[in-house]
PDB file of N, CA and C in Angstrom:
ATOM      1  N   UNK A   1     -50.335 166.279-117.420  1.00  0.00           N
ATOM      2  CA  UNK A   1     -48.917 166.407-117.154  1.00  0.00           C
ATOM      3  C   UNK A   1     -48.560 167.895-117.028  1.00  0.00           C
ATOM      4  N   UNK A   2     -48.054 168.028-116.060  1.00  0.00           N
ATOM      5  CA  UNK A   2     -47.639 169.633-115.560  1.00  0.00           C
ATOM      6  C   UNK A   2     -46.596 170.143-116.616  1.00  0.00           C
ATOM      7  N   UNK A   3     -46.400 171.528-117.038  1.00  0.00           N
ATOM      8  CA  UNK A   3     -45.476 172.022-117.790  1.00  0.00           C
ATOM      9  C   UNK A   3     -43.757 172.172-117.113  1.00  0.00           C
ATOM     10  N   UNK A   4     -42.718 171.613-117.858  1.00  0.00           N
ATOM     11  CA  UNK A   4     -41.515 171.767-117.285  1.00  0.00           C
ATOM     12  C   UNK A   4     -40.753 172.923-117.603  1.00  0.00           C
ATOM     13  N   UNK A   5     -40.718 173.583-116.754  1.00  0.00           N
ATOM     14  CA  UNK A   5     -39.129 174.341-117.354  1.00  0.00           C
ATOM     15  C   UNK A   5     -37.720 173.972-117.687  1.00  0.00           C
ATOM     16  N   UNK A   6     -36.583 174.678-118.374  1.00  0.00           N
ATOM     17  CA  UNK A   6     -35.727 173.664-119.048  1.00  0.00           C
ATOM     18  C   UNK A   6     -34.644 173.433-117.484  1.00  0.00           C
ATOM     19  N   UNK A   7     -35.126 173.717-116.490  1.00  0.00           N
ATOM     20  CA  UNK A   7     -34.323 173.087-115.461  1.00  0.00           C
ATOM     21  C   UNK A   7     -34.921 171.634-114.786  1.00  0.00           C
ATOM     22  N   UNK A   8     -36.144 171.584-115.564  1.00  0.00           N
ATOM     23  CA  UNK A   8     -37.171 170.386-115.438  1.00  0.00           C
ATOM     24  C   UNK A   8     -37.974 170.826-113.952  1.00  0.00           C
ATOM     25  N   UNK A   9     -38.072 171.774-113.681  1.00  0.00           N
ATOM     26  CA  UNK A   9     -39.050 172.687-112.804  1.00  0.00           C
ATOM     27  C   UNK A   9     -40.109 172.907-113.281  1.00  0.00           C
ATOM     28  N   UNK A  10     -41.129 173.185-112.524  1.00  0.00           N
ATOM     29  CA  UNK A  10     -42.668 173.073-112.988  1.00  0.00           C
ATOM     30  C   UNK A  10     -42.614 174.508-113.465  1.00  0.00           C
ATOM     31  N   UNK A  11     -43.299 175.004-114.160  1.00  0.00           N
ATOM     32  CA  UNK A  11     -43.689 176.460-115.108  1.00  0.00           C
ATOM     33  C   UNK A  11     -44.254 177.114-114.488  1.00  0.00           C
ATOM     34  N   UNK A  12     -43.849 178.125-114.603  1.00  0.00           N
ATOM     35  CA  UNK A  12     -44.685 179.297-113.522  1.00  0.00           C
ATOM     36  C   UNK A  12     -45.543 179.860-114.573  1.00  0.00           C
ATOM     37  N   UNK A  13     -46.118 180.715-113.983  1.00  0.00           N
ATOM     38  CA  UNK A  13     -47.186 181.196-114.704  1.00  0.00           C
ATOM     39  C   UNK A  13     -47.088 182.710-116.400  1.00  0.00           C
ATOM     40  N   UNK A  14     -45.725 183.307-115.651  1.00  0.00           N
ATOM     41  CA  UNK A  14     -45.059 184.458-116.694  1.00  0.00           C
ATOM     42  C   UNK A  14     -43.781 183.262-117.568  1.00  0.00           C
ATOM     43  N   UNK A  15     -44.200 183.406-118.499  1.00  0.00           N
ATOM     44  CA  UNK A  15     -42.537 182.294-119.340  1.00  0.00           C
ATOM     45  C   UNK A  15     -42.191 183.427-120.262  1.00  0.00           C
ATOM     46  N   UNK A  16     -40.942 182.287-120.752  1.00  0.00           N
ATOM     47  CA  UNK A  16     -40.452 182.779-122.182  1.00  0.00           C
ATOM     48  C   UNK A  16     -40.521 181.034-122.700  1.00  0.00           C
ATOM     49  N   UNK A  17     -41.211 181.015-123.710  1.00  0.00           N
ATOM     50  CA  UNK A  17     -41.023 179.602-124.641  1.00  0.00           C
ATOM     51  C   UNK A  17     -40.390 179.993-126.031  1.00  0.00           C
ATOM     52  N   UNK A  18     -39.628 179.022-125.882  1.00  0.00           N
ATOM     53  CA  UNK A  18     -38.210 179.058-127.430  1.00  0.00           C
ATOM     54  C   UNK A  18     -39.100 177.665-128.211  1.00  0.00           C
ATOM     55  N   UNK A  19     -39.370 177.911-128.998  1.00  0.00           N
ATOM     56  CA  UNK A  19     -39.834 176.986-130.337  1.00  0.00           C
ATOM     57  C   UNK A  19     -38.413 175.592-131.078  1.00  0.00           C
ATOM     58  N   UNK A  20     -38.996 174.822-130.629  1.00  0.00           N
ATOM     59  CA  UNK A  20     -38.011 173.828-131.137  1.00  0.00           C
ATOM     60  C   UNK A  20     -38.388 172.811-131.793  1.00  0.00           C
ATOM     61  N   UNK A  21     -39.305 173.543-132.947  1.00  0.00           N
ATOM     62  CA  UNK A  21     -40.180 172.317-133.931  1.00  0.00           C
ATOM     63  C   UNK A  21     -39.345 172.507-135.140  1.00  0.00           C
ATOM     64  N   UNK A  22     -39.560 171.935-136.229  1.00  0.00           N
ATOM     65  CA  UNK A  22     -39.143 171.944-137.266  1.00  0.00           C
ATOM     66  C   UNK A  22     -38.358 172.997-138.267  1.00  0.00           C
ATOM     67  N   UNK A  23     -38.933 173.816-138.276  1.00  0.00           N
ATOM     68  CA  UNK A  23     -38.428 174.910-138.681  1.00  0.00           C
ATOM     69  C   UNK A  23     -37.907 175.404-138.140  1.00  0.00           C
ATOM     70  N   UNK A  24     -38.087 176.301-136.928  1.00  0.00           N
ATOM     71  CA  UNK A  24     -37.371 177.131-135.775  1.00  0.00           C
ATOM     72  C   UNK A  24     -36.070 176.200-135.568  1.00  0.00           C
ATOM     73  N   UNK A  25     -35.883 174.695-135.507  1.00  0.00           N
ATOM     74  CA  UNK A  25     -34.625 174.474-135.105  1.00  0.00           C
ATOM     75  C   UNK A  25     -34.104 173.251-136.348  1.00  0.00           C
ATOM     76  N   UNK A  26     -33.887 173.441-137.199  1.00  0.00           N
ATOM     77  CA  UNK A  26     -34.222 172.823-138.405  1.00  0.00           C
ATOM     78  C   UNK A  26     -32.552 172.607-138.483  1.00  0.00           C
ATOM     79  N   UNK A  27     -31.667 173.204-137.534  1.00  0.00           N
ATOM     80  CA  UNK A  27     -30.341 172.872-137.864  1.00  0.00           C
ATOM     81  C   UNK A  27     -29.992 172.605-136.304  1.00  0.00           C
ATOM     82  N   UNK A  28     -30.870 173.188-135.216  1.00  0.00           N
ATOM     83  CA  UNK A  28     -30.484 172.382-133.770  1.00  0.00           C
ATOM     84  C   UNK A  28     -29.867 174.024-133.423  1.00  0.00           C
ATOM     85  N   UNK A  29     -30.362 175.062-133.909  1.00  0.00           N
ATOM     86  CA  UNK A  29     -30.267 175.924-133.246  1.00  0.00           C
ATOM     87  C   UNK A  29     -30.513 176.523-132.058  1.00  0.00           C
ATOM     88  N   UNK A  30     -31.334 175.960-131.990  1.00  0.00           N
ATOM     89  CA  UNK A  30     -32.830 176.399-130.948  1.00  0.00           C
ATOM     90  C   UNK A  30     -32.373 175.704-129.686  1.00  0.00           C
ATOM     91  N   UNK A  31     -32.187 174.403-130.170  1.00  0.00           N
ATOM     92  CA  UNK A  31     -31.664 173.936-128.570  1.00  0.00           C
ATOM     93  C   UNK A  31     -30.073 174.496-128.259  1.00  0.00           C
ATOM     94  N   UNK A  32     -29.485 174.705-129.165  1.00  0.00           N
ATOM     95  CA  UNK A  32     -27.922 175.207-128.587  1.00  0.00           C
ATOM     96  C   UNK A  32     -28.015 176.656-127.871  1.00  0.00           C
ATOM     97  N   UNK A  33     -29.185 177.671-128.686  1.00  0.00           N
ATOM     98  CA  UNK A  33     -29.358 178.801-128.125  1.00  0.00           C
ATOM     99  C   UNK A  33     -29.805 178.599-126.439  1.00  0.00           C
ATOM    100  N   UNK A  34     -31.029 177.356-126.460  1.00  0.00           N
ATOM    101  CA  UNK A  34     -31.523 176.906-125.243  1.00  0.00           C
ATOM    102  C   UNK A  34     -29.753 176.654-124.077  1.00  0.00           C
ATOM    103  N   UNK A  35     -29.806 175.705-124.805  1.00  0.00           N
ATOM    104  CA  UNK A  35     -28.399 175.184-123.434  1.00  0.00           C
ATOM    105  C   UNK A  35     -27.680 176.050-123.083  1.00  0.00           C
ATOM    106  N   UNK A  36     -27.446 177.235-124.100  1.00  0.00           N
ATOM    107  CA  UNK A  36     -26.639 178.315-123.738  1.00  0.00           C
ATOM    108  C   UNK A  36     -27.005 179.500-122.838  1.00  0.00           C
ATOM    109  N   UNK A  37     -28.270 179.518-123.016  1.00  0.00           N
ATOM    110  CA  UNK A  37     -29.022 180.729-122.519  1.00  0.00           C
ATOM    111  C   UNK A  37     -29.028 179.891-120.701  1.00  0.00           C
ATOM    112  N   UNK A  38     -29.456 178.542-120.508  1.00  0.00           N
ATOM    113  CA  UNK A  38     -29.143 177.799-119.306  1.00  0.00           C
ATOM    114  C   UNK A  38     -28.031 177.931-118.604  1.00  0.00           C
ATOM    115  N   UNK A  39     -27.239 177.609-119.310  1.00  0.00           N
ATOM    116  CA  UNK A  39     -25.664 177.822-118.813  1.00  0.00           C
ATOM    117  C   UNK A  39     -25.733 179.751-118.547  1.00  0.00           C
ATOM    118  N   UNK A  40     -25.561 180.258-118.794  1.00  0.00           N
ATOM    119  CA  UNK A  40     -25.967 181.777-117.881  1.00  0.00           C
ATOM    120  C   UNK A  40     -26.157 182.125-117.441  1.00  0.00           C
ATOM    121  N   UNK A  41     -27.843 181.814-117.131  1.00  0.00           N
ATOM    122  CA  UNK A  41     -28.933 181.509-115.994  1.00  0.00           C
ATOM    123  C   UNK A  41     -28.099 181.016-114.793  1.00  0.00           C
ATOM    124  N   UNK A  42     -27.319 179.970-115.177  1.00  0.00           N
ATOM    125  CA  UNK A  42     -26.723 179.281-113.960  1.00  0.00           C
ATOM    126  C   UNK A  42     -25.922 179.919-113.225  1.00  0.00           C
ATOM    127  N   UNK A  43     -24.769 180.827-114.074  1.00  0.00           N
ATOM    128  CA  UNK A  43     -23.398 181.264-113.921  1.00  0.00           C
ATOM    129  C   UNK A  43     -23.781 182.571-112.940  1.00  0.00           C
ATOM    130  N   UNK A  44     -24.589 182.958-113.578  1.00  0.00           N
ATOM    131  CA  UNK A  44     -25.384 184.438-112.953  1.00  0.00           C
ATOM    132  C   UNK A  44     -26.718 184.550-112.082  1.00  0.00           C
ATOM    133  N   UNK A  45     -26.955 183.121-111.660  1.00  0.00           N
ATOM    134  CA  UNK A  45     -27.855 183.040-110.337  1.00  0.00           C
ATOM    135  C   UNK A  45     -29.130 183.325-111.168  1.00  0.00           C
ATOM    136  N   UNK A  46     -29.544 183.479-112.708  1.00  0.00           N
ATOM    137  CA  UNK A  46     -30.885 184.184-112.667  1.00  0.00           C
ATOM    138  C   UNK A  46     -32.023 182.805-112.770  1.00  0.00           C
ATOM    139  N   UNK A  47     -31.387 181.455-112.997  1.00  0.00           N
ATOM    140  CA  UNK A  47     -32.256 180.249-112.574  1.00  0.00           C
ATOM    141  C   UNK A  47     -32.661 180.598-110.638  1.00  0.00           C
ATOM    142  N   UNK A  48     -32.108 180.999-110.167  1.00  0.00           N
ATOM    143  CA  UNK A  48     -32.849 180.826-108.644  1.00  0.00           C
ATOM    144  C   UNK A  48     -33.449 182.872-108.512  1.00  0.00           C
ATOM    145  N   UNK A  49     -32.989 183.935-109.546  1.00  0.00           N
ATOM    146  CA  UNK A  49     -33.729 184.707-109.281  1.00  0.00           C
ATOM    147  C   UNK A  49     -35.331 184.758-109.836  1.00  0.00           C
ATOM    148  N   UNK A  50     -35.499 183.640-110.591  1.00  0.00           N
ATOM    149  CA  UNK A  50     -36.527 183.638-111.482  1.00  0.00           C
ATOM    150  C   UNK A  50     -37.812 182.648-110.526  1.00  0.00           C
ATOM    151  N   UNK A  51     -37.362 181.658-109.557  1.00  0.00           N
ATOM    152  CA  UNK A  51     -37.779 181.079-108.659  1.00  0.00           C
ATOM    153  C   UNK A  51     -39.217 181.446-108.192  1.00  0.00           C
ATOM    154  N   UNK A  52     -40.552 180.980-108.550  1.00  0.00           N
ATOM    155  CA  UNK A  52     -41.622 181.775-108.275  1.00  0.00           C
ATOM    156  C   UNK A  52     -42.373 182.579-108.767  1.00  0.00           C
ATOM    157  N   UNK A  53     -41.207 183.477-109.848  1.00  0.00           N
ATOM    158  CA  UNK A  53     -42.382 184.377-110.804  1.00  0.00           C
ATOM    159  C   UNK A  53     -42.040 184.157-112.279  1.00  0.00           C
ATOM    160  N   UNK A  54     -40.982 183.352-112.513  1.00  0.00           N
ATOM    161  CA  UNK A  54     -41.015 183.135-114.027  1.00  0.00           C
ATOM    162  C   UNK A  54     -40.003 181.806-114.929  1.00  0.00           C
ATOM    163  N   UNK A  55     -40.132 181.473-116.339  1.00  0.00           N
ATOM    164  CA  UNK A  55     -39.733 180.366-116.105  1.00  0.00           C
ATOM    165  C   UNK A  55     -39.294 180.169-117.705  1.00  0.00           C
ATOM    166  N   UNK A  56     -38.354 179.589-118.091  1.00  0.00           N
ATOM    167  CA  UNK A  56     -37.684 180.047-119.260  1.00  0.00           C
ATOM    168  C   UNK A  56     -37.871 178.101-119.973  1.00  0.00           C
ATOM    169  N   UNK A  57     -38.596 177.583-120.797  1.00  0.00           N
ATOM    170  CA  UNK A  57     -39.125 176.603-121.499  1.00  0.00           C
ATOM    171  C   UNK A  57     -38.858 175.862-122.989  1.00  0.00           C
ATOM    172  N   UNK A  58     -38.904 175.004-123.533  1.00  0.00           N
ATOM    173  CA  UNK A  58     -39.186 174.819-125.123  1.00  0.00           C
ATOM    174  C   UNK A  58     -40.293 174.148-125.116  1.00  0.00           C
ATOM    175  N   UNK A  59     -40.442 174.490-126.103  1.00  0.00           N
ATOM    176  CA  UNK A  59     -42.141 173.625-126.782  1.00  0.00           C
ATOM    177  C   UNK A  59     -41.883 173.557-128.438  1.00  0.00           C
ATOM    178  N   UNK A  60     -42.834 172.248-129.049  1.00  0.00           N
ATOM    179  CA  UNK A  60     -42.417 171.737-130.138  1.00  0.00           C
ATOM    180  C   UNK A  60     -43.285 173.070-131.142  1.00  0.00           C
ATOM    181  N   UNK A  61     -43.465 172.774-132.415  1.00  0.00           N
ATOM    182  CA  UNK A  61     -44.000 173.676-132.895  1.00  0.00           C
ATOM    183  C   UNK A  61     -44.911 174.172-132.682  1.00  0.00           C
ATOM    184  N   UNK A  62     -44.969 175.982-132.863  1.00  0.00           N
ATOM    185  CA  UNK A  62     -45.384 176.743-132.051  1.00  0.00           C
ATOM    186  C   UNK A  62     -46.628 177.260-133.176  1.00  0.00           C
ATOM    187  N   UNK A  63     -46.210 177.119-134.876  1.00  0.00           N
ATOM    188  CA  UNK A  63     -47.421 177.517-135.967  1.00  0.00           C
ATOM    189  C   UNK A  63     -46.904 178.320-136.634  1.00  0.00           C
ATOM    190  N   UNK A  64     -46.255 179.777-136.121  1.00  0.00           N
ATOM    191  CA  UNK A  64     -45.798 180.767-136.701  1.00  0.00           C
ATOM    192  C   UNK A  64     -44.251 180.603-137.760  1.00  0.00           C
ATOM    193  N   UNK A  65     -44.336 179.835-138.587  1.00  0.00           N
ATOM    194  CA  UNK A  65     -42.898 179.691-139.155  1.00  0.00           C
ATOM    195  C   UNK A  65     -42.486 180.055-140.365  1.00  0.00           C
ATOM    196  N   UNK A  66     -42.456 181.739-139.554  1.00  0.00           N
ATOM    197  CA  UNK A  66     -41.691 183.231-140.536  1.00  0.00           C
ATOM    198  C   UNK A  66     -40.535 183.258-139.672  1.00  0.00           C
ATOM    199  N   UNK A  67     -39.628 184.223-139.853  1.00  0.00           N
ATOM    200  CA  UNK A  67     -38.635 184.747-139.167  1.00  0.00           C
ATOM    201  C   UNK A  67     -37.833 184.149-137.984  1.00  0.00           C
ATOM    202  N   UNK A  68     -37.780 182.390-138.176  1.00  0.00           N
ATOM    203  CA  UNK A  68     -38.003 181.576-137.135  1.00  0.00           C
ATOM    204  C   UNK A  68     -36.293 181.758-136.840  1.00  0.00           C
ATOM    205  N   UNK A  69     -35.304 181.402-135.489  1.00  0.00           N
ATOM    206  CA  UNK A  69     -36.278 180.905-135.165  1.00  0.00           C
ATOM    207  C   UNK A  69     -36.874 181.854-134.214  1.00  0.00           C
ATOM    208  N   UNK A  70     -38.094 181.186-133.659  1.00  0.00           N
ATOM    209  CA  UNK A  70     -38.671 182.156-132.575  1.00  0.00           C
ATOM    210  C   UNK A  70     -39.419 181.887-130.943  1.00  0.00           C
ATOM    211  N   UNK A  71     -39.464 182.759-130.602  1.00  0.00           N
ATOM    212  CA  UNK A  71     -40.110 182.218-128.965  1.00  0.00           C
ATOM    213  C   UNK A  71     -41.497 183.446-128.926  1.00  0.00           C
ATOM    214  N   UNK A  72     -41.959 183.192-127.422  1.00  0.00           N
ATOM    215  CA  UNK A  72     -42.954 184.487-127.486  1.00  0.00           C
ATOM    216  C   UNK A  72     -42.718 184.704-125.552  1.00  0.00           C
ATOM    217  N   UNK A  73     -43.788 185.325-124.881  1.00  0.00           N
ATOM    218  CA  UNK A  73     -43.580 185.948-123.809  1.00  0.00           C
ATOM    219  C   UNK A  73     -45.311 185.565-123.036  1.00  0.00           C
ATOM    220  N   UNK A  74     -44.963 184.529-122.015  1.00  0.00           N
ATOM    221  CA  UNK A  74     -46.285 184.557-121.924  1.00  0.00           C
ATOM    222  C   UNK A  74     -46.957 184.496-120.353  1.00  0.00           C
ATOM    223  N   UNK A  75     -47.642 185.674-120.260  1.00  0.00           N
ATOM    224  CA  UNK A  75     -48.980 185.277-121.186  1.00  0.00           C
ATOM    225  C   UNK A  75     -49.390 186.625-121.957  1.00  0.00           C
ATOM    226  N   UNK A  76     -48.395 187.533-122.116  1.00  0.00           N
ATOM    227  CA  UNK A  76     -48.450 188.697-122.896  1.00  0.00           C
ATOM    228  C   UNK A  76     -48.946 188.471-124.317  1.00  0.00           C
ATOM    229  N   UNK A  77     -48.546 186.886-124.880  1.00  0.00           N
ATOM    230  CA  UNK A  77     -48.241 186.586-126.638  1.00  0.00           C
ATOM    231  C   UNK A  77     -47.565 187.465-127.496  1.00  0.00           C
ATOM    232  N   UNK A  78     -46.552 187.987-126.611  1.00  0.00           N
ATOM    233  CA  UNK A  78     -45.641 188.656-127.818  1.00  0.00           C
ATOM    234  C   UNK A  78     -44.515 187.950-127.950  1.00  0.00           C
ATOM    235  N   UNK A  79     -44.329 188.016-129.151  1.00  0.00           N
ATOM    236  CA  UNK A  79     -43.649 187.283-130.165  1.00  0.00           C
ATOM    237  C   UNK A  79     -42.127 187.807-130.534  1.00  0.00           C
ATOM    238  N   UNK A  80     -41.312 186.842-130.845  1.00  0.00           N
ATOM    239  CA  UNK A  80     -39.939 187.315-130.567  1.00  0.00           C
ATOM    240  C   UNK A  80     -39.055 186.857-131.876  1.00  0.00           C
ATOM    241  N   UNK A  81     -38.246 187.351-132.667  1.00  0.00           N
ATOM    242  CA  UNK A  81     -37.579 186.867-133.804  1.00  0.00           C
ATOM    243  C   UNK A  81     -36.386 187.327-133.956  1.00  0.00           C
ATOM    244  N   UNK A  82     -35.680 186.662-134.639  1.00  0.00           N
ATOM    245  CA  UNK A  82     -33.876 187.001-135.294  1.00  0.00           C
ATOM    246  C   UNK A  82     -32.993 186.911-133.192  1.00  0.00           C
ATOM    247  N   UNK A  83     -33.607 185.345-132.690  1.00  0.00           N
ATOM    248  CA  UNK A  83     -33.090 184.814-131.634  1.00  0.00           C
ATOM    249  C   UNK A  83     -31.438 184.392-132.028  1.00  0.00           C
ATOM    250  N   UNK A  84     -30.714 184.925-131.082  1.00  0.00           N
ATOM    251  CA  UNK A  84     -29.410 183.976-130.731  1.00  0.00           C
ATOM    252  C   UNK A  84     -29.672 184.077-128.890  1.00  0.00           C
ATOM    253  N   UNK A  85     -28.317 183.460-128.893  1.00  0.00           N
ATOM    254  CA  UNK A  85     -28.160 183.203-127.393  1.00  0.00           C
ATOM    255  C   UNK A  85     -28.310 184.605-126.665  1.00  0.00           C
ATOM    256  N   UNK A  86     -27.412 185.606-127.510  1.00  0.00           N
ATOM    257  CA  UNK A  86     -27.562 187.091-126.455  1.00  0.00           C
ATOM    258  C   UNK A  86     -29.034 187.539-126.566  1.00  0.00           C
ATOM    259  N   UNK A  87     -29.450 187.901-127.537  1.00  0.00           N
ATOM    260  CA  UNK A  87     -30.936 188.124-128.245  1.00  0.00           C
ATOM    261  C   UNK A  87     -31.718 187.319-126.920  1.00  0.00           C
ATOM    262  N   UNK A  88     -31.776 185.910-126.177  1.00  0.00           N
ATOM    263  CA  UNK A  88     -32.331 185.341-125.683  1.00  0.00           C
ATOM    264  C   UNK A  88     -32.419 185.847-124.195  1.00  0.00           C
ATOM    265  N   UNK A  89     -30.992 185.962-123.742  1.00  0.00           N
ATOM    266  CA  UNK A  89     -30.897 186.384-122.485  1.00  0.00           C
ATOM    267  C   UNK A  89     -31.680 188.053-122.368  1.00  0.00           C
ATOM    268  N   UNK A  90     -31.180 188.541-123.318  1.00  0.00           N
ATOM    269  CA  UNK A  90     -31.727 190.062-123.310  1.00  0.00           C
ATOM    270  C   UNK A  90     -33.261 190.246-123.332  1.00  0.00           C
ATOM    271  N   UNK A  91     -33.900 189.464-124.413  1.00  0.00           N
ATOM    272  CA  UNK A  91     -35.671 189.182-123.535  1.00  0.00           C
ATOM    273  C   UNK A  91     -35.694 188.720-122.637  1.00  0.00           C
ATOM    274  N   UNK A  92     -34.987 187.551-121.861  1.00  0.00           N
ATOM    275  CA  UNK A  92     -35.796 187.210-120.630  1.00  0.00           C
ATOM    276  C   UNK A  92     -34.958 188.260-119.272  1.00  0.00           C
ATOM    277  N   UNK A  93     -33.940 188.619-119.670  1.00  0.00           N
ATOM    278  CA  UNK A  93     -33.758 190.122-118.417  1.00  0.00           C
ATOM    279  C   UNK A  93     -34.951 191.108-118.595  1.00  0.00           C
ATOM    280  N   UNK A  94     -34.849 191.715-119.868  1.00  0.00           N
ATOM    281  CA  UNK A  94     -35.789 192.805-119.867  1.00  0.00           C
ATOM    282  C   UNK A  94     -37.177 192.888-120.390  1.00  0.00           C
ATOM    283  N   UNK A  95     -37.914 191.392-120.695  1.00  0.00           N
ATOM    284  CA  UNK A  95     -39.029 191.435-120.884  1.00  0.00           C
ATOM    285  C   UNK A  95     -40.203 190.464-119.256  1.00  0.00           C
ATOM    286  N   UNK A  96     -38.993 189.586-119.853  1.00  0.00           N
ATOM    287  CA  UNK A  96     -40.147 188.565-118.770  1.00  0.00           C
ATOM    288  C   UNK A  96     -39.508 188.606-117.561  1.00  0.00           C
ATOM    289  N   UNK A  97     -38.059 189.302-116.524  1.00  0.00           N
ATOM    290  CA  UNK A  97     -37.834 189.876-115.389  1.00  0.00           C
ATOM    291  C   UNK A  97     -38.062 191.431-115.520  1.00  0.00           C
ATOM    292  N   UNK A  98     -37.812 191.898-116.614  1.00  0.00           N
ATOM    293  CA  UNK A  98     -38.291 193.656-116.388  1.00  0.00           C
ATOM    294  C   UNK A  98     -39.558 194.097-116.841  1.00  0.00           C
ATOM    295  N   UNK A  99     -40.422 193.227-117.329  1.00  0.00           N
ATOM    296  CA  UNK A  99     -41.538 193.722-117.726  1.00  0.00           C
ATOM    297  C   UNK A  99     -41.463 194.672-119.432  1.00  0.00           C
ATOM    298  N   UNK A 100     -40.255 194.271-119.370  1.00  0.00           N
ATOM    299  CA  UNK A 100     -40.340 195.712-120.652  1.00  0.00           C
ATOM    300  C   UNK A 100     -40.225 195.111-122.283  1.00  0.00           C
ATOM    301  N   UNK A 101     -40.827 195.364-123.227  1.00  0.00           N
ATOM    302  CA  UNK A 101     -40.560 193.853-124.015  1.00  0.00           C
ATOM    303  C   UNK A 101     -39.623 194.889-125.321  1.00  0.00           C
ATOM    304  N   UNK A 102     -38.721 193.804-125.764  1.00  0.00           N
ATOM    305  CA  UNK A 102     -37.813 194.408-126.667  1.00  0.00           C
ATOM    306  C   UNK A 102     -38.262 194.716-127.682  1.00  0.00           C
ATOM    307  N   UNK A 103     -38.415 196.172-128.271  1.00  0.00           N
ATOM    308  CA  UNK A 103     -39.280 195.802-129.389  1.00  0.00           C
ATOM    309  C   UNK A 103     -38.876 195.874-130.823  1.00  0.00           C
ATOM    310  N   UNK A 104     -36.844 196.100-130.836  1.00  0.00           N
ATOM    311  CA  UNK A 104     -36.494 195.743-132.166  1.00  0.00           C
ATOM    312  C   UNK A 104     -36.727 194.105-132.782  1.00  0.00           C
ATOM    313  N   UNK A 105     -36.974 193.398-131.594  1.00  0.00           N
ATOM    314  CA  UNK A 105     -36.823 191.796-131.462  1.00  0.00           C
ATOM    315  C   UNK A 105     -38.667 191.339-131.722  1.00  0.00           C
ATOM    316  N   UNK A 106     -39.154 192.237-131.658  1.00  0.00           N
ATOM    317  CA  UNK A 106     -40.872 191.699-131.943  1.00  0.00           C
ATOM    318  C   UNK A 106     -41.129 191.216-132.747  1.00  0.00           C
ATOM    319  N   UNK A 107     -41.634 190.437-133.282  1.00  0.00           N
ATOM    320  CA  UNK A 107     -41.864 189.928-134.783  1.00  0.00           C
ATOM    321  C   UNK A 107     -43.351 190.499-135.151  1.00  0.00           C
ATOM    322  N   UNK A 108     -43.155 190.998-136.447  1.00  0.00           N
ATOM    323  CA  UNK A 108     -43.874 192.041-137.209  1.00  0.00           C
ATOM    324  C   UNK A 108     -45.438 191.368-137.422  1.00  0.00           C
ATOM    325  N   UNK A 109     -46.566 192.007-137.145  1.00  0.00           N
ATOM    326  CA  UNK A 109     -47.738 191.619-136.980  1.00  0.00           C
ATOM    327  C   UNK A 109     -47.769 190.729-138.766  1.00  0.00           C
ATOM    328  N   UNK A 110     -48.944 189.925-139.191  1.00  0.00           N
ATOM    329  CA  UNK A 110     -48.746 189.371-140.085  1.00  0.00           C
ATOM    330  C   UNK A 110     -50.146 189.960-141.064  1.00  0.00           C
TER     331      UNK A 110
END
């Protein structure tokens, strides 16, 4: 089964995956940050600028559940923590469309 993105588009190969297992969304954070960060994407065209080179996802638990909740950047595997909705949009502008990864938002090697 092919990977979906949360527009239910097939996954490109550069993502951002938001963690929506147990912990990471243990109050339904994770998906409200998700729907919200969608709704943006939409408002501001970056669902059709992303078209081809990148692709914004959830997946159930991810393992890492410190500083949750959290996503990572892939296929870099860097790791992302203390997510809200702005926090969300701001990695996927400037990590996974700018290449540049945030690095107050990194989550601390273990």
């Amino acid at each position: 089964m092919a990977l979906k993105d949360i527009f239910g588009q097939p996954a490109e190969a550069r993502r951002l995956v938001v963690c929506v297992g147990p912990c990471c969304n243990k109050t339904g954070e994770a998906e409200v940050f998700l729907e919200e960060l969608r709704q943006t994407m939409l408002a501001e065209g970056l669902d059709e600028a992303m078209v081809g080179t990148a692709s914004c996802m959830r997946r159930a638990c991810l393992g890492k559940c410190t500083g949750e909740p959290l996503a990572y950047i892939h296929p870099e595997e860097v790791w992302y923590h203390q997510l809200s909705p702005a926090n969300l949009l701001r990695i996927l502008r400037e990590h996974l469309l700018g290449l540049r990864p945030v690095a107050e938002l990194i989550l601390p090697e273990e």
